[in-house]
Structure formats: C-alpha cells, structure tokens
N, C-alpha and C. Protein backbone atom coordinates (compact mmCIF):
# COMPACT_ATOMS: atom_id res chain seq x y z
N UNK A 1 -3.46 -11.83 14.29
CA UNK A 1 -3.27 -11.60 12.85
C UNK A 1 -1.88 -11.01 12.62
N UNK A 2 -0.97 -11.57 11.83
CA UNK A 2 0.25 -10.93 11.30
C UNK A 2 0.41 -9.40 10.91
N UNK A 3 1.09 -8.69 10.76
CA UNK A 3 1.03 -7.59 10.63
C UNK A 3 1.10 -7.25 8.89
N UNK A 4 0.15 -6.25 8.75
CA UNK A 4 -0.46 -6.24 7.46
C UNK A 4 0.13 -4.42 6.90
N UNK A 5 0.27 -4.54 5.40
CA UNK A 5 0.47 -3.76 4.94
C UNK A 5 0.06 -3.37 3.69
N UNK A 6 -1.01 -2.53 3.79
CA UNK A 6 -1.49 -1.85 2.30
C UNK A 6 -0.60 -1.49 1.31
N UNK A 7 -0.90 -1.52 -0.01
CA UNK A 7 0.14 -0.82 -1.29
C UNK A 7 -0.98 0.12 -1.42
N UNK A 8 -0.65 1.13 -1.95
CA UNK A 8 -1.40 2.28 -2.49
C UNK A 8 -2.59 1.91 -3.08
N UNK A 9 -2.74 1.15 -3.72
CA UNK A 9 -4.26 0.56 -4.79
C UNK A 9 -5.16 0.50 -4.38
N UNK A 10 -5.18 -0.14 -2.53
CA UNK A 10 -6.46 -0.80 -1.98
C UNK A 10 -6.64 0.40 -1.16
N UNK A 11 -6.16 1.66 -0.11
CA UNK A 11 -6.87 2.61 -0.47
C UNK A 11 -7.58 3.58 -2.02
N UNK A 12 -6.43 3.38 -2.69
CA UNK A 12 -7.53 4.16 -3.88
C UNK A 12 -8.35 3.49 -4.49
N UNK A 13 -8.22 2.77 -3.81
CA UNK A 13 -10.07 1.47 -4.23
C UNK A 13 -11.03 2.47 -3.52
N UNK A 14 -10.80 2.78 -2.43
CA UNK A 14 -12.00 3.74 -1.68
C UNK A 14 -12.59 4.65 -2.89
N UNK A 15 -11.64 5.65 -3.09
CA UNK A 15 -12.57 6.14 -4.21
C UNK A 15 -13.38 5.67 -5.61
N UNK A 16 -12.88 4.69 -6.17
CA UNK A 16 -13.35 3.95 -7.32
C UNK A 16 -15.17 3.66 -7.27
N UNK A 17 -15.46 3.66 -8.57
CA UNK A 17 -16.68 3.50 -8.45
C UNK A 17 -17.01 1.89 -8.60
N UNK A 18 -16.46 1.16 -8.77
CA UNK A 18 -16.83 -0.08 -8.65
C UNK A 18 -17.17 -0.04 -6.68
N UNK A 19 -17.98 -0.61 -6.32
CA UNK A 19 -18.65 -0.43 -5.07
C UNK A 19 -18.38 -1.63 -4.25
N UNK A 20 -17.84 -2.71 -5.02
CA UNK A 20 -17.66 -4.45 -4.44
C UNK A 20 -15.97 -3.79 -4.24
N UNK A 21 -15.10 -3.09 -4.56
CA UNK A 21 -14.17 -3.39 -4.36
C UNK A 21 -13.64 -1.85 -3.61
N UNK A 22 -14.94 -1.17 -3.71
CA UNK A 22 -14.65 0.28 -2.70
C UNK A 22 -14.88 -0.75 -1.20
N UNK A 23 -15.72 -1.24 -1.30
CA UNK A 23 -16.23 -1.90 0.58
C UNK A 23 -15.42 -2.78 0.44
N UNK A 24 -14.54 -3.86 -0.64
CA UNK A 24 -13.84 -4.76 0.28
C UNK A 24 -12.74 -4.07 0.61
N UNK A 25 -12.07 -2.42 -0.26
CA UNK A 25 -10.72 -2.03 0.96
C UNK A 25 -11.29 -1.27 1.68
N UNK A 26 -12.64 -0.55 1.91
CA UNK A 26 -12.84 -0.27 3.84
C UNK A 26 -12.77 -1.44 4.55
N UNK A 27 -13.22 -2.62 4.23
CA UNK A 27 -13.28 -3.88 5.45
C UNK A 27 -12.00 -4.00 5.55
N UNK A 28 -11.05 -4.46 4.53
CA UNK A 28 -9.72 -4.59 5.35
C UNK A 28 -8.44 -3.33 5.85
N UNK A 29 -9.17 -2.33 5.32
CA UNK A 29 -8.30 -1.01 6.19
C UNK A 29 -8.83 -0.69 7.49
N UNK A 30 -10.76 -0.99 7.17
CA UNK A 30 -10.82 -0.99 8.60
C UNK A 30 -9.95 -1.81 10.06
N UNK A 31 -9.71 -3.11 9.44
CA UNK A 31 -8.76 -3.80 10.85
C UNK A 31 -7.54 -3.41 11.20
N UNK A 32 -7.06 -2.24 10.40
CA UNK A 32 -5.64 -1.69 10.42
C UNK A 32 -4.75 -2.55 9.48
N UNK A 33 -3.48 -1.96 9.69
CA UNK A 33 -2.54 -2.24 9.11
C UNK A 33 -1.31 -1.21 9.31
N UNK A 34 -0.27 -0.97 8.31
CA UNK A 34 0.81 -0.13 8.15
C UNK A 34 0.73 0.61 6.84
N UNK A 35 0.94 1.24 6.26
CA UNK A 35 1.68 2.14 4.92
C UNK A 35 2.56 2.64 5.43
N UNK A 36 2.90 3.35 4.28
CA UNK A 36 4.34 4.17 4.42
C UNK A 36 3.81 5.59 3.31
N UNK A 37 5.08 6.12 3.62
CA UNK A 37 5.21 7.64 3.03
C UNK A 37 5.05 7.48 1.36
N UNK A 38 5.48 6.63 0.99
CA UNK A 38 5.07 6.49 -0.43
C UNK A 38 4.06 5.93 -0.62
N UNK A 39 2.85 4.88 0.06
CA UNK A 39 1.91 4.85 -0.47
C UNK A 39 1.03 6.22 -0.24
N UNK A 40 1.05 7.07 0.80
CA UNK A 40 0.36 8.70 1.01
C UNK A 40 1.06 9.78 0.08
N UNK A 41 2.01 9.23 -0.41
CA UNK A 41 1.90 10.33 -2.12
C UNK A 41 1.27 10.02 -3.13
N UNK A 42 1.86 8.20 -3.55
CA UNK A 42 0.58 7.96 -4.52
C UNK A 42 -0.62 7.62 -4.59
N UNK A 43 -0.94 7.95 -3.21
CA UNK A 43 -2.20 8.30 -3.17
C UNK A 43 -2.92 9.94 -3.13
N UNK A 44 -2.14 10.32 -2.92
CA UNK A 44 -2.66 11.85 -3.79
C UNK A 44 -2.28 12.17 -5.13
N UNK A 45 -1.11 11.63 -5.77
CA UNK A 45 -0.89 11.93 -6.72
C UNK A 45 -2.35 10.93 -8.00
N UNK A 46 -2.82 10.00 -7.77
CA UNK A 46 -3.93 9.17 -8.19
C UNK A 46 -4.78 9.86 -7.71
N UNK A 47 -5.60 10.01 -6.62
CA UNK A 47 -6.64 10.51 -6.30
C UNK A 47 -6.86 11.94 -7.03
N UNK A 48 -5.98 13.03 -6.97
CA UNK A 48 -5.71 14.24 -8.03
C UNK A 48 -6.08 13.61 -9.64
N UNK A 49 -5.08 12.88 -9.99
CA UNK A 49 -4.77 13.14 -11.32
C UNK A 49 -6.04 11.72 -12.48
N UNK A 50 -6.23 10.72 -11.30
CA UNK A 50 -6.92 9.85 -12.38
C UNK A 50 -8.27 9.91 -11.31
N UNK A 51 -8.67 10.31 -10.07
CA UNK A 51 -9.94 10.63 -9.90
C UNK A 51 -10.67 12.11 -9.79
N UNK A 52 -9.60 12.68 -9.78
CA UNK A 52 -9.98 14.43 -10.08
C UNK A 52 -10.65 14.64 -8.52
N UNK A 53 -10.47 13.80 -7.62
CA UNK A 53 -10.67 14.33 -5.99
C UNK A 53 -10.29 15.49 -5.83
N UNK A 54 -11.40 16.40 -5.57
CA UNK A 54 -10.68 17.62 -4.95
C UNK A 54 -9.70 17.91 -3.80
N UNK A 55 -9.09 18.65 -3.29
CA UNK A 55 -7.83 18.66 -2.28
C UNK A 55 -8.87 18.46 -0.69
N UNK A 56 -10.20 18.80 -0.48
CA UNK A 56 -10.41 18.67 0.76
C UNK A 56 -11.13 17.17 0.94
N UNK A 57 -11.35 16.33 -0.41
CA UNK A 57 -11.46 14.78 -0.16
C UNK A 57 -10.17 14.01 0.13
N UNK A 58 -9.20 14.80 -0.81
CA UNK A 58 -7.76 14.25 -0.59
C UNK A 58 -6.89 13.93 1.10
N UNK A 59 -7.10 15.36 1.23
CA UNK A 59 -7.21 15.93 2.85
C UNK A 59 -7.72 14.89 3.85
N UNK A 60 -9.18 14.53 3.70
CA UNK A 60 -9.50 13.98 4.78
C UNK A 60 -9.32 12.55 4.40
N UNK A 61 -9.18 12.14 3.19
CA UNK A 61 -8.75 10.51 2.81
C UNK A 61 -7.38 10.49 3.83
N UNK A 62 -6.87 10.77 3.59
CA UNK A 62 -5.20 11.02 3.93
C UNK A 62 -5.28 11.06 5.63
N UNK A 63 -6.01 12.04 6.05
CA UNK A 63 -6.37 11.95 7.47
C UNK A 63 -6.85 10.21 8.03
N UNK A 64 -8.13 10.18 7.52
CA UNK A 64 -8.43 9.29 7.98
C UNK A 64 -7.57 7.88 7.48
N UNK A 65 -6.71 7.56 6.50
CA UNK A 65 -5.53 6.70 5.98
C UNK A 65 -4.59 6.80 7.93
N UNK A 66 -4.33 7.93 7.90
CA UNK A 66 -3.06 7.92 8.95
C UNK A 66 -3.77 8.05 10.57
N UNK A 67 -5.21 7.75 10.37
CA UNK A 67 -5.90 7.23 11.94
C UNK A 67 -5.93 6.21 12.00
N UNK A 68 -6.30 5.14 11.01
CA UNK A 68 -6.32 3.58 11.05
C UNK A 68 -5.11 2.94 10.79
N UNK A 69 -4.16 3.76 9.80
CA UNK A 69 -2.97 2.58 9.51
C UNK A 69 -1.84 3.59 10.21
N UNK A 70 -0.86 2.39 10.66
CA UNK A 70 0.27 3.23 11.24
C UNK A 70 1.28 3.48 9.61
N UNK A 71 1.96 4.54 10.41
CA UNK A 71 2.91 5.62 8.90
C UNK A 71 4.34 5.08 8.93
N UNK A 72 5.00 4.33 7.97
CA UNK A 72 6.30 3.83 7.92
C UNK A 72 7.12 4.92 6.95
N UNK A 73 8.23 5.32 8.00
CA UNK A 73 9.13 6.18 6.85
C UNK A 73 9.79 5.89 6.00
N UNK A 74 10.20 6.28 4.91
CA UNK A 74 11.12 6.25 4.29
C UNK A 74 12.61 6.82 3.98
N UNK A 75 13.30 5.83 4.08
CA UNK A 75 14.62 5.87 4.44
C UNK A 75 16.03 5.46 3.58
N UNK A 76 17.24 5.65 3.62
CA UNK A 76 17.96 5.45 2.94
C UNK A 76 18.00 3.74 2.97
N UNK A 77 17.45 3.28 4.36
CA UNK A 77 17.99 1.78 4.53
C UNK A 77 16.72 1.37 3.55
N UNK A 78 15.31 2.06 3.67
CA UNK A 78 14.24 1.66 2.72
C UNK A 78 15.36 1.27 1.53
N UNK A 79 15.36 2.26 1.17
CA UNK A 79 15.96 2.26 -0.44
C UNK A 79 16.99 1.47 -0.63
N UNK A 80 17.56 1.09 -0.11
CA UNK A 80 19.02 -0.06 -0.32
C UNK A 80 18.03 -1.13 -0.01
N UNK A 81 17.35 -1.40 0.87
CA UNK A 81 16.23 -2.69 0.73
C UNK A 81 15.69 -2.63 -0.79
N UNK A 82 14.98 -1.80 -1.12
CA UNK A 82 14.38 -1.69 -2.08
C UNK A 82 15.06 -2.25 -3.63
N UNK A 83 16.41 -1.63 -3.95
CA UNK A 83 17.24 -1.97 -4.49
C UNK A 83 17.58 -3.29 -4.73
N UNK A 84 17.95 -3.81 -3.72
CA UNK A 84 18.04 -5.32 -3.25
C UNK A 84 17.08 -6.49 -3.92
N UNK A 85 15.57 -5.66 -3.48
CA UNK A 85 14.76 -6.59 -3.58
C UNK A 85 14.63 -6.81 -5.46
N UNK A 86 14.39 -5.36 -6.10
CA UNK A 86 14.24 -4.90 -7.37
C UNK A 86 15.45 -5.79 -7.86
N UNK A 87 16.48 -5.85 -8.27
CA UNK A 87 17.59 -6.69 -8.83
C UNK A 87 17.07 -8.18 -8.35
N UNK A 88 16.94 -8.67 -7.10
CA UNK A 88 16.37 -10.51 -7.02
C UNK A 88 15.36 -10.15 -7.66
N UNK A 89 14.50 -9.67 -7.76
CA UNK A 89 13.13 -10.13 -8.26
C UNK A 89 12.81 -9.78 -9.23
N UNK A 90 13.57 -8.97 -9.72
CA UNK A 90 12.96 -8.45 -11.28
C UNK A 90 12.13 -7.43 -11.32
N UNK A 91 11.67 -6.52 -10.11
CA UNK A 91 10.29 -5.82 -10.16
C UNK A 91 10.65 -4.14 -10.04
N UNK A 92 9.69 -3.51 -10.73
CA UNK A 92 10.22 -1.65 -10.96
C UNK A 92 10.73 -1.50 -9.24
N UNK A 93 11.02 -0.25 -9.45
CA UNK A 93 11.49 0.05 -7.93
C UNK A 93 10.49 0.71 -7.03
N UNK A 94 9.56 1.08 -7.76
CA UNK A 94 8.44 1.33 -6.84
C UNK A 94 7.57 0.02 -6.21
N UNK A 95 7.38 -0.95 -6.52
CA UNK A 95 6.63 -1.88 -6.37
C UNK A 95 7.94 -2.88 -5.05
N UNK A 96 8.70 -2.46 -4.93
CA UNK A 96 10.31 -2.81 -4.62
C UNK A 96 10.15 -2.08 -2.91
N UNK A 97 10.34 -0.94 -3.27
CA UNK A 97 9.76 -0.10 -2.11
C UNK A 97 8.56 -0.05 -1.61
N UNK A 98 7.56 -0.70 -1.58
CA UNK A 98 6.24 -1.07 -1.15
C UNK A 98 6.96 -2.34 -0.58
N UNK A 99 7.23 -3.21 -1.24
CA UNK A 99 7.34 -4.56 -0.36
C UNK A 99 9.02 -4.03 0.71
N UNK A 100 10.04 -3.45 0.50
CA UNK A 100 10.86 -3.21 1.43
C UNK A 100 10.21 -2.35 2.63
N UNK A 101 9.33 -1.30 2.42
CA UNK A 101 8.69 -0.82 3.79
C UNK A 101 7.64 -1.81 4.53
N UNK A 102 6.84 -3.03 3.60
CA UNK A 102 6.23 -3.99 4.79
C UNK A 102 7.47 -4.59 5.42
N UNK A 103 8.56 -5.17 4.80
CA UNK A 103 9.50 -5.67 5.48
C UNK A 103 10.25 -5.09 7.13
N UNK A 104 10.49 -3.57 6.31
CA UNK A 104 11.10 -3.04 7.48
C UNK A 104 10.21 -2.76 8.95
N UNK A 105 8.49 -2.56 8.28
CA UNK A 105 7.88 -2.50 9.48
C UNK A 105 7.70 -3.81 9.98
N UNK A 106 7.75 -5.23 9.97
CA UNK A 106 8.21 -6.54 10.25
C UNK A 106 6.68 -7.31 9.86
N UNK A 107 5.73 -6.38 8.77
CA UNK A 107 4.48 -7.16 8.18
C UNK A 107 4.82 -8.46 7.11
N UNK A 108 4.05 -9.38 8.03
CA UNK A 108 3.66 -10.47 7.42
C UNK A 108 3.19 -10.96 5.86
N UNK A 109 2.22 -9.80 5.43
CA UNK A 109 1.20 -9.60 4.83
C UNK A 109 1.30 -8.25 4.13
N UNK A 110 1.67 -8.34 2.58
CA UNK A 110 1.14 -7.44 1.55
C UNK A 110 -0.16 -7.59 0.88
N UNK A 111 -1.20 -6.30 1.06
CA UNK A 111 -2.40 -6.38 0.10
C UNK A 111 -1.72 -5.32 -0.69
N UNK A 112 -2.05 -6.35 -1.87
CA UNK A 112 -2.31 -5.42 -3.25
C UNK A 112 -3.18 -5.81 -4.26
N UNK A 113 -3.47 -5.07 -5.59
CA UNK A 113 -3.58 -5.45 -6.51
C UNK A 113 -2.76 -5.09 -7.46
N UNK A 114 -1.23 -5.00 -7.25
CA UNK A 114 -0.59 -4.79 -8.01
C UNK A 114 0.65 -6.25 -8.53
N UNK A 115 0.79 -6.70 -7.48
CA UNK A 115 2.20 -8.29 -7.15
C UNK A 115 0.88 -9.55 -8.01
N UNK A 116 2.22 -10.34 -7.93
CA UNK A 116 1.25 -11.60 -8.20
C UNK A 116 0.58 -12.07 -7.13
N UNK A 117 -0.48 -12.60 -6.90
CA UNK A 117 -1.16 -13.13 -5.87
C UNK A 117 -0.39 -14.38 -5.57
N UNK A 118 -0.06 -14.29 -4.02
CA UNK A 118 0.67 -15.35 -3.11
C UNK A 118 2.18 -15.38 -3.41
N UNK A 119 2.75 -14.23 -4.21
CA UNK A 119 4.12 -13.89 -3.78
C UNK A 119 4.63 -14.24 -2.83
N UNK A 120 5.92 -14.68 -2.60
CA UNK A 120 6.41 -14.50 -1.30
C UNK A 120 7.80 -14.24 -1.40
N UNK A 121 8.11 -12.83 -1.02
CA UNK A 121 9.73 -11.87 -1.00
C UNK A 121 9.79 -12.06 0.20
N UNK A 122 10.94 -12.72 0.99
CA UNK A 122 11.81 -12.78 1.86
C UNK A 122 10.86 -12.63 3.26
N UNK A 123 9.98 -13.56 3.30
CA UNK A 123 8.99 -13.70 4.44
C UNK A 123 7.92 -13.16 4.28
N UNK A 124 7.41 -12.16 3.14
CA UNK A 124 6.40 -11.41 2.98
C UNK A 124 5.66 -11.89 2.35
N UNK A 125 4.22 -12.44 2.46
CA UNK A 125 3.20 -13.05 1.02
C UNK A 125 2.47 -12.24 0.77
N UNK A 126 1.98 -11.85 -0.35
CA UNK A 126 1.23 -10.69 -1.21
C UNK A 126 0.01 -11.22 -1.26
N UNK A 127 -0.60 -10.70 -0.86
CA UNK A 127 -2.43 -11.31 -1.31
C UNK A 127 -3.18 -10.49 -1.92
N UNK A 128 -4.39 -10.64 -2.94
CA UNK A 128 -4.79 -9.03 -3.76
C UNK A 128 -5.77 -9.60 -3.16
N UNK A 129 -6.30 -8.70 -2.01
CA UNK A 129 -8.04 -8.38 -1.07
C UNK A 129 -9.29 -8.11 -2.05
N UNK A 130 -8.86 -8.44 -3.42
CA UNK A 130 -10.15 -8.36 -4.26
C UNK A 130 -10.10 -9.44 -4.94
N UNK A 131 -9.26 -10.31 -4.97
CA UNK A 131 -9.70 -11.61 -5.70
C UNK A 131 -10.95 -12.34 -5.00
C-alpha cells in the first residue's frame, strides 16, 4: 500500500457522533499512515473548541494518534512547499500545508474530507475515506 496520510478531519471523525464515519476513520487509521504537527494542533484545537473534549480525552487521542501514525515536522522547507502549492492551486494555506507535509513524507495518498475527491497535487491523490 502507498504511503498514506491523514488531514486532521478523519481523526476528528473519531470523536463525532455520527458512528458510520467514527468506525470508518478507526479502520483506516487503524492500518497506519503519517500526520504531521499541524494536523496534532488542529486536532486539539477542534476537539477543545467544537467537541468540548476534555484535556485527558484530548491527551490520550493525541497519544494514541502518535502510536499508529508516524509524526511529520514542520518546517521552513514545509512552508515554501506549502506556498508553492497554495499559489498553483488556488487553495488556503492550511489545506496547502496538509498536502506539502504528505509530499515531503513521500505519501502517495491524502485522506480527507476536506480536498476534492481524486485530486491530484504533484503525485499526491486525495481520497475522502467517507464517501
């Protein structure tokens, strides 16, 4: 399997109460993947502010996030990727920096539900794991 990379959404699917789309992102976080340092902020900053998770669900989400997926940093070269990508493509710079850290970790494969479904930025295809 190509190397895969979560956007922030499909863990904070875990918490959501819709239940079809809490179990389809455990099935595919369960097989692993990558994130980065910015999807483990906005994922506390969401889990805090639009699910009212207390700090010791936050805590162990976050734990168990950085046992299954490996942690991509963020970097100045992130951000000049990011940049890059945001001006070709038209897209905010956060959504910019999600697809420049699958790049830099060399993933195949963006899940989101945020891109258009079957994107494809500079070798990367976007798939949303809940369609």
């Amino acid at each position: 399997m190509p190397g895969v990379f979560f956007d922030s959404n499909v863990p904070l699917y875990l918490l959501s109460n819709d239940s079809d789309k809490a179990n389809r992102a455990e099935q595919v976080l369960a097989e692993g993947g990558t994130i980065s340092v910015q999807v483990l902020n906005e994922f506390v900053a969401v889990a805090r502010r639009k699910h009212a998770a207390p700090w010791t669900t936050v805590e162990q989400s976050l734990s168990v996030l950085r046992h299954v997926c490996q942690v991509q940093p963020l970097t100045v070269a992130t951000h000049d990727k990011a940049v890059e990508l945001a001006k070709r493509y038209g897209m905010p710079i956060y959504d910019a920096t999600i697809a420049a850290s699958a790049l830099e970790a060399g993933c195949e494969i963006l899940y989101s539900g945020d891109f258009q479904h079957a994107q494809k930025l500079d070798g990367l295809t976007v798939l949303n794991p809940f369609r």
